[in-house]
Protein backbone atom coordinates (compact mmCIF):
# COMPACT_ATOMS: atom_id res chain seq x y z
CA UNK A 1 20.50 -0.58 3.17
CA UNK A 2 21.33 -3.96 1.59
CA UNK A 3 19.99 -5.69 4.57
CA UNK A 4 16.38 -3.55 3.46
CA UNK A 5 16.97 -4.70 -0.20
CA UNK A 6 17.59 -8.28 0.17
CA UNK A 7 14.89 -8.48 2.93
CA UNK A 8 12.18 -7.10 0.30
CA UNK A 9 13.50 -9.07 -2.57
CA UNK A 10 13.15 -11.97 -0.64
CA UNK A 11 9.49 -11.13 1.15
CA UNK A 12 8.38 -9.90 -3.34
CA UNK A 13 8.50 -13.62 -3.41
CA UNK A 14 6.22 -14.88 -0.26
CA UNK A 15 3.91 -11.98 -1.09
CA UNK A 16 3.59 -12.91 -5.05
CA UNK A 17 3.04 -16.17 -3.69
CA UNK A 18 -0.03 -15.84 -0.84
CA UNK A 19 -2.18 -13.14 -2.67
CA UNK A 20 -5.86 -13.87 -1.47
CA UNK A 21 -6.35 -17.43 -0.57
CA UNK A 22 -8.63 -18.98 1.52
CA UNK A 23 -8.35 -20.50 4.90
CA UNK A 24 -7.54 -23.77 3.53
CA UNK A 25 -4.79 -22.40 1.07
CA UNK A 26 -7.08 -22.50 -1.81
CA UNK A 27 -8.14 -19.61 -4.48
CA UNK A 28 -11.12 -17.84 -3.31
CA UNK A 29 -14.43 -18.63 -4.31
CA UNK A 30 -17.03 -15.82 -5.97
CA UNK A 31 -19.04 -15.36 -2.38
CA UNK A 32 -15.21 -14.90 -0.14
CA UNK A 33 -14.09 -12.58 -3.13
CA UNK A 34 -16.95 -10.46 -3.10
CA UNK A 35 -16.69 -10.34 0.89
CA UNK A 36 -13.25 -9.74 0.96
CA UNK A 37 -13.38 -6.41 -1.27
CA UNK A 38 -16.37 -5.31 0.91
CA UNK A 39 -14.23 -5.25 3.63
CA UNK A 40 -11.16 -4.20 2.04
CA UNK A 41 -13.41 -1.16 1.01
CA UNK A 42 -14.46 -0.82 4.57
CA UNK A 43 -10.68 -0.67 5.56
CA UNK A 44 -9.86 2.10 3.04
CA UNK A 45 -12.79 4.22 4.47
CA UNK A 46 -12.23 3.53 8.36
CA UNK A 47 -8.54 4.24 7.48
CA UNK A 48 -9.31 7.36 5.77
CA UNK A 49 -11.82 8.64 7.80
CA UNK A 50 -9.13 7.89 10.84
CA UNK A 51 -6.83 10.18 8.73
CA UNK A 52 -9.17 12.92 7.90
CA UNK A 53 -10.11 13.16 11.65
CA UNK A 54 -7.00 14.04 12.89
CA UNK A 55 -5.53 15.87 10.20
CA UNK A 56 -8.80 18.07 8.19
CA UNK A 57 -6.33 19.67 5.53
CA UNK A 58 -5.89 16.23 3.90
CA UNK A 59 -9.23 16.64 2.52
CA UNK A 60 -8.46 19.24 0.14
CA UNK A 61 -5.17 17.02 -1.07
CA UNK A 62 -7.55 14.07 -1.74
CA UNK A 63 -10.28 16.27 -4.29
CA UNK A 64 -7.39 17.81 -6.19
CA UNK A 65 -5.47 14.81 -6.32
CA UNK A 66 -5.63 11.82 -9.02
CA UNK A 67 -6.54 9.50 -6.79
CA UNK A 68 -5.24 8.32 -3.47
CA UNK A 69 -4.82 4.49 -2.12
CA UNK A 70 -5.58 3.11 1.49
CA UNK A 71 -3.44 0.17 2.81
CA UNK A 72 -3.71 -1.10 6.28
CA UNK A 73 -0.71 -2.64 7.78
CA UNK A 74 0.14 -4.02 11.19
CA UNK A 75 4.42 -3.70 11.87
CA UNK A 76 6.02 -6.40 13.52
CA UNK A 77 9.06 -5.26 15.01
CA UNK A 78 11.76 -7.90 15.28
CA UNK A 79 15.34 -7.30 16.80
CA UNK A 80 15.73 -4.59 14.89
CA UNK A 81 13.75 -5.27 11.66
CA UNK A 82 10.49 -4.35 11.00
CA UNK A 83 8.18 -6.32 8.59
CA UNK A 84 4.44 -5.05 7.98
CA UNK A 85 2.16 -6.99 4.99
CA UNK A 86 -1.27 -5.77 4.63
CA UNK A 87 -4.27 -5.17 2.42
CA UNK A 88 -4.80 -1.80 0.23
CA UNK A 89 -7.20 -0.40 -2.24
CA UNK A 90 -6.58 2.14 -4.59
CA UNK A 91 -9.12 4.78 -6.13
CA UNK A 92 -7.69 6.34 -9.79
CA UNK A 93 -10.55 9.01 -10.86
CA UNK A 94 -10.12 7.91 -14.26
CA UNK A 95 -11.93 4.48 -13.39
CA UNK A 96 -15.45 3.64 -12.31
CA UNK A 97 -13.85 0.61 -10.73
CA UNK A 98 -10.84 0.44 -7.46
CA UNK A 99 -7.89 -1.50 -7.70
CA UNK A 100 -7.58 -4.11 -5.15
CA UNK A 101 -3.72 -4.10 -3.67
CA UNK A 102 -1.55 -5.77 -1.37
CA UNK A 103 1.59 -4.22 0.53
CA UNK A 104 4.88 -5.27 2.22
CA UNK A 105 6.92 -2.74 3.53
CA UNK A 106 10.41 -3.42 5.69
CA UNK A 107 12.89 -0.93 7.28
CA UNK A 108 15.07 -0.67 10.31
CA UNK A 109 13.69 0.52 13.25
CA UNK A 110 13.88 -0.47 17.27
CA UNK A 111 10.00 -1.79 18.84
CA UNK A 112 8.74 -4.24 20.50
CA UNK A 113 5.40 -6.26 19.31
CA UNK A 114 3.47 -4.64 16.96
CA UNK A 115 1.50 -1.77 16.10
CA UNK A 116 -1.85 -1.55 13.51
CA UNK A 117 -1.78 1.30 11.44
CA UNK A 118 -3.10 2.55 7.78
CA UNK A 119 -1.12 4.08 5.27
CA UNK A 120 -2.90 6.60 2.85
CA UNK A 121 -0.82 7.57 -0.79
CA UNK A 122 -2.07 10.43 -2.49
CA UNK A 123 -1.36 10.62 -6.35
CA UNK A 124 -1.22 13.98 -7.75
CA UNK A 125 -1.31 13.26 -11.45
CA UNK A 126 -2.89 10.39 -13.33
CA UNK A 127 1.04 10.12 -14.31
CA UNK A 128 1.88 9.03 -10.68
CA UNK A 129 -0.19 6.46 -10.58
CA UNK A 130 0.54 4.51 -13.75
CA UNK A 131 4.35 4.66 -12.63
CA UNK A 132 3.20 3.33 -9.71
CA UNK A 133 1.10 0.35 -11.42
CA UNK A 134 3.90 0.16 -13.94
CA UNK A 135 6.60 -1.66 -11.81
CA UNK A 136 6.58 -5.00 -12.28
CA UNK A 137 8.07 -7.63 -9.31
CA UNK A 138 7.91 -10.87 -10.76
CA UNK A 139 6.01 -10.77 -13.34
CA UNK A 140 3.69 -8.82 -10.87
CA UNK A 141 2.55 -5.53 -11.55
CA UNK A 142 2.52 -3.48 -8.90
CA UNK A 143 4.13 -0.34 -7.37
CA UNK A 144 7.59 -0.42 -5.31
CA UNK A 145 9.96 2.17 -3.53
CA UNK A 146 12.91 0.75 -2.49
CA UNK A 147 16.11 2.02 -1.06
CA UNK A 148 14.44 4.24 2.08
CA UNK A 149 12.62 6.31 -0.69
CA UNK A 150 11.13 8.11 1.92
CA UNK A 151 12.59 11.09 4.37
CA UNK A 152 10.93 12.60 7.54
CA UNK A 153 8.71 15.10 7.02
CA UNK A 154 6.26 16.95 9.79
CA UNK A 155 2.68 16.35 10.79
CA UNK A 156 2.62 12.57 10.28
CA UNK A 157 3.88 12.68 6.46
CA UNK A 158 6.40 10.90 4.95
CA UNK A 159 8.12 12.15 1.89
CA UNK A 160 8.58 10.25 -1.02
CA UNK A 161 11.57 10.75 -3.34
CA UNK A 162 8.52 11.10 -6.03
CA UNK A 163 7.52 14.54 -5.27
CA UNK A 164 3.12 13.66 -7.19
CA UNK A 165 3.19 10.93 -4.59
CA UNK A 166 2.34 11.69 -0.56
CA UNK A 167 2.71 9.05 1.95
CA UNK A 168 0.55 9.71 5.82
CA UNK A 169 0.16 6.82 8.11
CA UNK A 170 -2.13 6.98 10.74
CA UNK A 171 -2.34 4.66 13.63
CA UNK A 172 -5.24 3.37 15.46
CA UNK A 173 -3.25 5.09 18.74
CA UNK A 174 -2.85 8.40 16.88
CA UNK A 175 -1.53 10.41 14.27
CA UNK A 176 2.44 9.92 14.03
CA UNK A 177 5.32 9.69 11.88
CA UNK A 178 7.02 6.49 10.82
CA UNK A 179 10.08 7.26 10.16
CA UNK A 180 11.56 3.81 10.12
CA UNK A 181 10.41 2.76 6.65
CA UNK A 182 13.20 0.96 4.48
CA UNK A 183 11.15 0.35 1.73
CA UNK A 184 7.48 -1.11 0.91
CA UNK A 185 6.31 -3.26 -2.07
CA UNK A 186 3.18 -2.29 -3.66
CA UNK A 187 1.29 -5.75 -5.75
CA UNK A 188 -1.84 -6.11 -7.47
CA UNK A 189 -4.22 -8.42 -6.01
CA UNK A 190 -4.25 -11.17 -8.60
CA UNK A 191 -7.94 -13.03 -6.91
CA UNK A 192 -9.69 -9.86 -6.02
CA UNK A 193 -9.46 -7.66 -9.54
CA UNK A 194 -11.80 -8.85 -12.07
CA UNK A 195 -10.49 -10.22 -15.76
CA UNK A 196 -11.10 -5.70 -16.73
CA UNK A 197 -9.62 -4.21 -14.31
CA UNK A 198 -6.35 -6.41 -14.59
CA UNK A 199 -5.93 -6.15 -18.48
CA UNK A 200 -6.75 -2.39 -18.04
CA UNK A 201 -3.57 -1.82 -15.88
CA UNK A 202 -1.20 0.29 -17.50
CA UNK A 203 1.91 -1.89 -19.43
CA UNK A 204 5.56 -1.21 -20.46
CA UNK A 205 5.68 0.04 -23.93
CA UNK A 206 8.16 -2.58 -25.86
């Protein structure tokens, strides 16, 4: 469990540190921004749809819900750590507007090479998903679960130790459970959210 902890605490950093850059390193300009959330869209649908497809039910979830987010993720599986970073976006009913997102996630698990695969988080109360925004990782806000918060469940679902927050993951393969999750970062995307949407995020009350 440590060896999940420190792995995270130490990937918060690299992550806070390459949000949405360019291929030469450098901040995004207005034309690669706009691009990028077009496709980052595209990924939540495709991802969704992918979801929906093989398991109809979620549907239902999804209009009673909050709002739900859509990260896609490829796993690298290395010895016998795994290490996933991808791109997210997440849809709060209460806002015209998405939030653009980035994920890490890291757990124990035996594989070889890597698999590409979208995770889909279903908020059940507009409560969820401020605690979710309200975690802050250096200075970052963003959402986190730590410490395996998640336990097998059935039908491709993980369980989160939050019981208004569903996790699914779907691969591009098929529908299966992941059940080696150790943990997975949630941040902001500091390039892709306009000047609004960032000082509309919930804060910490002092």
């Amino acid at each position: 469990m440590k060896k999940i902890i420190t792995a995270l605490a130490v990937s918060a950093a690299l992550l806070s540190g390459c949000q949405s850059t360019g291929k030469d390193g450098k901040p995004l300009t207005p034309a690669e921004i706009s691009q990028k959330r077009e496709a980052t869209i595209k990924m939540a649908k495709t991802g969704l749809d992918a979801l929906l497809k093989q398991n109809p039910a979620v549907k239902k979830e999804i209009d009673d819900a909050a709002g739900y987010a859509v990260y896609s993720t490829t796993n690298i599986n290395v010895v016998l750590i795994v290490v996933a970073r991808g791109e997210g976006v997440l849809y709060d009913k209460r806002r015209k507007d998405p939030i653009f997102m980035e994920a890490l996630k890291t757990g124990e698990g035996l594989g070889a090479g890597y698999q590409d695969q979208y995770q889909v988080v279903i908020f059940k109360s507009p409560k969820a998903i401020d605690q979710f925004l309200l975690t802050s990782i250096d200075g970052q806000k963003g959402g986190m679960d730590v410490d395996a918060n998640f336990s097998a469940g059935s039908g491709g679902v993980i369980r989160s130790f939050n019981p208004e927050i569903t996790f699914y993951t779907v691969g591009l393969s098929g529908y299966d459970l992941q059940a080696n999750y150790g943990g997975t970062l949630y941040l902001v995307d500091q390039q892709l959210n306009d000047v609004a949407t960032m000082k509309s995020l919930p804060t910490k009350s002092k």
